[in-house]
Protein backbone atom coordinates (compact mmCIF):
# COMPACT_ATOMS: atom_id res chain seq x y z
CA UNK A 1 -15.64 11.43 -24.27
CA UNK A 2 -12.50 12.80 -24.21
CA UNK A 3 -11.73 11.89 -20.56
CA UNK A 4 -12.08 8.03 -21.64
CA UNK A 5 -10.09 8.43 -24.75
CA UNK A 6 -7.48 9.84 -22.91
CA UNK A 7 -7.87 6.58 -19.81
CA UNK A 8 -7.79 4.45 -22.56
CA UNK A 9 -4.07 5.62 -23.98
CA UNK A 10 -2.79 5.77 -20.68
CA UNK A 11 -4.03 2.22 -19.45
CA UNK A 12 -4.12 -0.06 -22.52
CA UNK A 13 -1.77 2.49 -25.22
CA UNK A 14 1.00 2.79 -22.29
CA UNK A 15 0.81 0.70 -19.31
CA UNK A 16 -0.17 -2.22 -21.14
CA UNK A 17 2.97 -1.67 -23.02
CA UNK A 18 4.81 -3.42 -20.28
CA UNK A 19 2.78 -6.60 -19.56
CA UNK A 20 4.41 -7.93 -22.78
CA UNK A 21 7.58 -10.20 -22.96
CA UNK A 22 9.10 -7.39 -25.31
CA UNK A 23 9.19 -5.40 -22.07
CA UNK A 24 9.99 -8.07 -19.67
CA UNK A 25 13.05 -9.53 -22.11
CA UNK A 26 14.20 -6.37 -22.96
CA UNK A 27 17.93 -5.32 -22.18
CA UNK A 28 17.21 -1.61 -22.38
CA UNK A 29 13.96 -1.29 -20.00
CA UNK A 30 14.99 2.23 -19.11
CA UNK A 31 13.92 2.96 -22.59
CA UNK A 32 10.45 2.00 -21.43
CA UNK A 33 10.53 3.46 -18.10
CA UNK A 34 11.84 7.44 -20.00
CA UNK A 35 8.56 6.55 -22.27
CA UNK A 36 6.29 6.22 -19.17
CA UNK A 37 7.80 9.19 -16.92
CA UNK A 38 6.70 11.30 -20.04
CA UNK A 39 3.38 10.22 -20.21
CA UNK A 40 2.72 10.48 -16.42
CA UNK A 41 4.32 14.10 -16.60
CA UNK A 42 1.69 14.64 -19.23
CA UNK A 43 -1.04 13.81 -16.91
CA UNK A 44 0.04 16.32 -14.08
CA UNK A 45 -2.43 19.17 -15.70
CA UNK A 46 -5.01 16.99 -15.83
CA UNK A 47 -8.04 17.77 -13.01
CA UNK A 48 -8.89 14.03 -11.77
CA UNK A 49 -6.14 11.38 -10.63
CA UNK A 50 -5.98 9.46 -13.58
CA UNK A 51 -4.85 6.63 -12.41
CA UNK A 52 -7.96 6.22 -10.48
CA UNK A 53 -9.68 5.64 -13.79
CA UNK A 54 -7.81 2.19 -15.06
CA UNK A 55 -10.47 -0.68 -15.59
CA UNK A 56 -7.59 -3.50 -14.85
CA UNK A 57 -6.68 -3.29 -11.14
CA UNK A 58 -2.73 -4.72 -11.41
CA UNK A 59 -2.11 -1.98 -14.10
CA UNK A 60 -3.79 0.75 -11.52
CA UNK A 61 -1.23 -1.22 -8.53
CA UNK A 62 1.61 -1.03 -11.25
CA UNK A 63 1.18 2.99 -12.08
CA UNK A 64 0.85 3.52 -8.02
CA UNK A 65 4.27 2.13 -7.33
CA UNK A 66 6.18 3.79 -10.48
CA UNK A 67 4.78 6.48 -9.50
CA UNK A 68 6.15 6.06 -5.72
CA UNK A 69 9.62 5.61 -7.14
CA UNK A 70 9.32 1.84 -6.60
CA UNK A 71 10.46 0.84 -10.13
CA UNK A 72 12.23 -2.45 -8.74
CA UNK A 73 8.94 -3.61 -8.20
CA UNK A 74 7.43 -2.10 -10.86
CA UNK A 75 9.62 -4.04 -12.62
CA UNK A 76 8.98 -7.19 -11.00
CA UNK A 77 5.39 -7.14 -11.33
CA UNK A 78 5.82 -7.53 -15.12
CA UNK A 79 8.51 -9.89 -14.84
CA UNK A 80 6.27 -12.35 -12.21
CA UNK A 81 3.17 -11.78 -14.67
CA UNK A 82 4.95 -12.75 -17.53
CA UNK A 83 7.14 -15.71 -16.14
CA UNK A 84 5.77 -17.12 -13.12
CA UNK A 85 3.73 -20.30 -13.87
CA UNK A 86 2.86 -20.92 -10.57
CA UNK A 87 0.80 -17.74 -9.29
CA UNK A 88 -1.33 -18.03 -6.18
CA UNK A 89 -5.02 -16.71 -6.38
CA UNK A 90 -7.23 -16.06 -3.30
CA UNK A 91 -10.96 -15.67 -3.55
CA UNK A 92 -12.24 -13.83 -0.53
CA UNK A 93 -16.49 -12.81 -1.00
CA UNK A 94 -16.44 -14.44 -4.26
CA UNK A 95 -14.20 -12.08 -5.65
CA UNK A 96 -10.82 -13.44 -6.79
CA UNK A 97 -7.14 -11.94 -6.38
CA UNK A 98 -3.43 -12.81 -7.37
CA UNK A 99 -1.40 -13.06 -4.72
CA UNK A 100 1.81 -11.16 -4.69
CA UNK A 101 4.73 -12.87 -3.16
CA UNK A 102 7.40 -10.03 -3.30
CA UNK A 103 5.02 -7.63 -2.08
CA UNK A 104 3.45 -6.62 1.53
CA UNK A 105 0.86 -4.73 3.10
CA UNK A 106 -1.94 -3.05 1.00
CA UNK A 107 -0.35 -4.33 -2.10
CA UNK A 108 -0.13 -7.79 -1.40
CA UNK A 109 -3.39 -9.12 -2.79
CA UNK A 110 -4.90 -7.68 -6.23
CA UNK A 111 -8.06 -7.80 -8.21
CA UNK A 112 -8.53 -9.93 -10.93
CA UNK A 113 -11.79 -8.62 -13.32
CA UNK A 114 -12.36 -12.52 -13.84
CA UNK A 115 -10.88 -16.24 -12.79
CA UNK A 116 -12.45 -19.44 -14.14
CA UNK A 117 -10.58 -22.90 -12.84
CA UNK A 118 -11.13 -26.40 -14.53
CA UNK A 119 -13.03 -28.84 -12.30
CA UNK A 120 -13.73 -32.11 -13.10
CA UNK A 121 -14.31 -33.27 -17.02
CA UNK A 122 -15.26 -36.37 -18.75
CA UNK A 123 -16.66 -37.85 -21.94
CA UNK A 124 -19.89 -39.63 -22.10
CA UNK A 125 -21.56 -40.50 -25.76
CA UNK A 126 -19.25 -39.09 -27.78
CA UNK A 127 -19.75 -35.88 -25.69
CA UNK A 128 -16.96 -34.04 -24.01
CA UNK A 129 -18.40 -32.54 -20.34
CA UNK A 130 -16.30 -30.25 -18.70
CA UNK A 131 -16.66 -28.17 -15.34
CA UNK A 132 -14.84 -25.42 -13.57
CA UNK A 133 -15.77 -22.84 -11.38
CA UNK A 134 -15.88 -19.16 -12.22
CA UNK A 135 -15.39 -15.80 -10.09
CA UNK A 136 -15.40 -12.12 -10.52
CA UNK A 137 -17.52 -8.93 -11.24
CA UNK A 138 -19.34 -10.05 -14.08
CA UNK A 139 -20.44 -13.26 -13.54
CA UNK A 140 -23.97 -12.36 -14.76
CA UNK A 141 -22.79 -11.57 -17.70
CA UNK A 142 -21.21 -14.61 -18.85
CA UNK A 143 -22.52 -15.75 -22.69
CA UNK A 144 -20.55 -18.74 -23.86
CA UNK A 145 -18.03 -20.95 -24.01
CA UNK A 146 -15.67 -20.09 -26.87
CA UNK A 147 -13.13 -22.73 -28.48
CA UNK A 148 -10.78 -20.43 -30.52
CA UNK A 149 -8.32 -21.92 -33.09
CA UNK A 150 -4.89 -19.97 -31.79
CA UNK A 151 -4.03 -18.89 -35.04
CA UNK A 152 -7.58 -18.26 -36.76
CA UNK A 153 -10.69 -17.17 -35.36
CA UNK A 154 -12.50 -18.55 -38.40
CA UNK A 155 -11.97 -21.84 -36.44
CA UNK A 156 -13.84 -21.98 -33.59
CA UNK A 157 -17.07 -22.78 -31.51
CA UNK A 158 -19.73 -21.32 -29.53
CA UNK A 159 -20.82 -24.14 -26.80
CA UNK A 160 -23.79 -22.98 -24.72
CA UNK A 161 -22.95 -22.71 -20.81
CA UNK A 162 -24.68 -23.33 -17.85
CA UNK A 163 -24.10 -21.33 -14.47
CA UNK A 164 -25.31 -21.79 -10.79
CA UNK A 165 -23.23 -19.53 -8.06
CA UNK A 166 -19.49 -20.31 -8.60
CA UNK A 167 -20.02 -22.76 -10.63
CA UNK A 168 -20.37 -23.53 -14.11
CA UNK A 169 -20.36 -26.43 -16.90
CA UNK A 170 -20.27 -26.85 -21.17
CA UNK A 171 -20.26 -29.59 -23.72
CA UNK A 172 -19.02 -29.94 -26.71
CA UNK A 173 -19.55 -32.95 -29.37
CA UNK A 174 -17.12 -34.83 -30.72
CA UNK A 175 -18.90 -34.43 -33.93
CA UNK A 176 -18.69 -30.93 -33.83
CA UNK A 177 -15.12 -31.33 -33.09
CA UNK A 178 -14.35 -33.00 -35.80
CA UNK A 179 -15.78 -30.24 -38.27
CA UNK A 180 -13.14 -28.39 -37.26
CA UNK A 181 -9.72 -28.11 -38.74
CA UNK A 182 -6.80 -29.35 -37.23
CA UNK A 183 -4.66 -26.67 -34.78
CA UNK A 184 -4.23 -26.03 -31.39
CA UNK A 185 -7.16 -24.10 -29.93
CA UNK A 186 -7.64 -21.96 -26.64
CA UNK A 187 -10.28 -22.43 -24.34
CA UNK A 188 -12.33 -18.79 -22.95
CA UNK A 189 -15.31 -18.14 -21.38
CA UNK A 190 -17.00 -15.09 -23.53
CA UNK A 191 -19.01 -12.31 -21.15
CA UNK A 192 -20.14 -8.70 -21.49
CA UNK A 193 -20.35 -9.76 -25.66
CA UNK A 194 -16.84 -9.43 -26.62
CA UNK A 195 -14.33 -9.79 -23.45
CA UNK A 196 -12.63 -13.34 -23.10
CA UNK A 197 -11.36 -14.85 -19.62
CA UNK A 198 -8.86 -18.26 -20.15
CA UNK A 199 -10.13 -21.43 -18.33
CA UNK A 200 -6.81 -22.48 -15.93
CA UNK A 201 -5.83 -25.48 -15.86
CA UNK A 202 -3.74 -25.94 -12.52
CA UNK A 203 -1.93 -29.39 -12.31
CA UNK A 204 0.67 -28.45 -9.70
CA UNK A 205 0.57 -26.47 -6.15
CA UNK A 206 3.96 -25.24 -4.97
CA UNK A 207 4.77 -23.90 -1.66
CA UNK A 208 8.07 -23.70 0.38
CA UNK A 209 7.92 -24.30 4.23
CA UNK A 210 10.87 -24.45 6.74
CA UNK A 211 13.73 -24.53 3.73
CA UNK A 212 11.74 -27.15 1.21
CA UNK A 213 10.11 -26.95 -1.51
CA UNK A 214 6.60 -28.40 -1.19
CA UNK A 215 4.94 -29.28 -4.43
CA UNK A 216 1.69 -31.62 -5.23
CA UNK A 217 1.58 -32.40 -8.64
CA UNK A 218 -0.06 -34.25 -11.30
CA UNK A 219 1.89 -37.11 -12.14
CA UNK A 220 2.47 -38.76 -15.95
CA UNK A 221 0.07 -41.25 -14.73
CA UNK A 222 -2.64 -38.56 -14.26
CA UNK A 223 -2.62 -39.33 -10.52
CA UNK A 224 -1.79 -36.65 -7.41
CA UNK A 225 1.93 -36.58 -6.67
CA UNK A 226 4.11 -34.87 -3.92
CA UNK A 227 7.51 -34.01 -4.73
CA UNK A 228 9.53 -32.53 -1.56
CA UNK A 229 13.18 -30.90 -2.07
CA UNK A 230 15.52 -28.83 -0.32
CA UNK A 231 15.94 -25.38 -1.21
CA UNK A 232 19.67 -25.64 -0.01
């Protein structure tokens, strides 16, 4: 008990700390980086590697190079998290990972828990169909779809959802919709009862190759678009 109450300040109380745009924006990060030297000195008495405990695998990568004295990177990490709309995933044995462009070797690809990607969607009878395809450890464990007012979680719905493999698909009524009050709402899939994975959405793929930028995109139009610019 006390070994996962002490995992959970260091991962979610501490680390976490960082994957926030307070961190990333801030103009006195070595503030943050004094807090999180103290907290790993803390953990030098302990009698496991703590760090081998974190759930989230890019907070586990993130402690490993602080903790190598890599805290340009460390730094980095949060800042390409936080800012870079464009990250590259790679699913290798059904499992998915980001791909880390400013880093090499055995920390160039790391876990995700869960991805889901929007597929194809329509509407058919007043019925909104929409499917994506889903990846990660708990894939069996997957409950609902979950249609969460940003603002208040009093506004929502539950849509039932069907999965086969890597694949999945929900529907939602327009009726149903339209019980709703008006707001901008998030899209999740629900598993394991309370944990929530976003549904991406990715309308552009941007690449650079022998000094241009390479970059299909989804035009105003809704149809695919290449754009191709010089990085000079």
């Amino acid at each position: 008990m006390k070994k996962a109450a002490l995992n959970r300040i260091y991962e979610y109380d501490i680390v976490k700390t960082f994957d926030s745009q307070t961190f990333v924006k801030s103009k006195n990060k070595e503030d943050f980086i004094e807090m999180l030297r103290e907290a790993v000195e803390t953990a030098k008495n302990l009698s496991y590697d703590f760090k081998n405990e974190f759930k989230v695998p890019i907070y586990k990568l993130a402690l490993e190079l602080f903790m190598g004295d890599r805290i340009g990177d460390f730094v980095k990490l949060f800042e390409w998290l936080k800012r870079d709309s464009n990250k590259k995933y790679h699913i290798k044995d059904g499992l998915p990972y980001y791909e880390l462009p400013f880093l090499e070797d055995e920390y160039r690809f790391v876990r995700i828990p869960m991805l889901a990607r929007a597929m194809d969607s329509f509407i058919m009878d007043n019925v909104y169909h929409q499917s994506f395809e889903i990846y990660g450890d708990d894939i069996d464990n997957i409950d609902s779809v979950l249609i969460r007012d940003r603002k208040r979680i009093d506004n929502e719905i539950n849509c039932e959802v069907q999965i086969e493999g890597n694949r999945g698909q929900f529907t939602v009524s327009l009726d149903e919709i339209d019980k709703m009050e008006m707001s901008l709402f998030t899209v999740f899939i629900r598993y394991n009862d309370y944990q929530l994975v976003n549904i991406k959405r990715i309308l552009k793929n941007k690449m650079t190759y022998n000094k241009k930028n390479v970059e299909f995109y989804t035009t105003v139009a809704n149809n695919l678009g290449l754009a191709i610019k010089s990085l000079e």
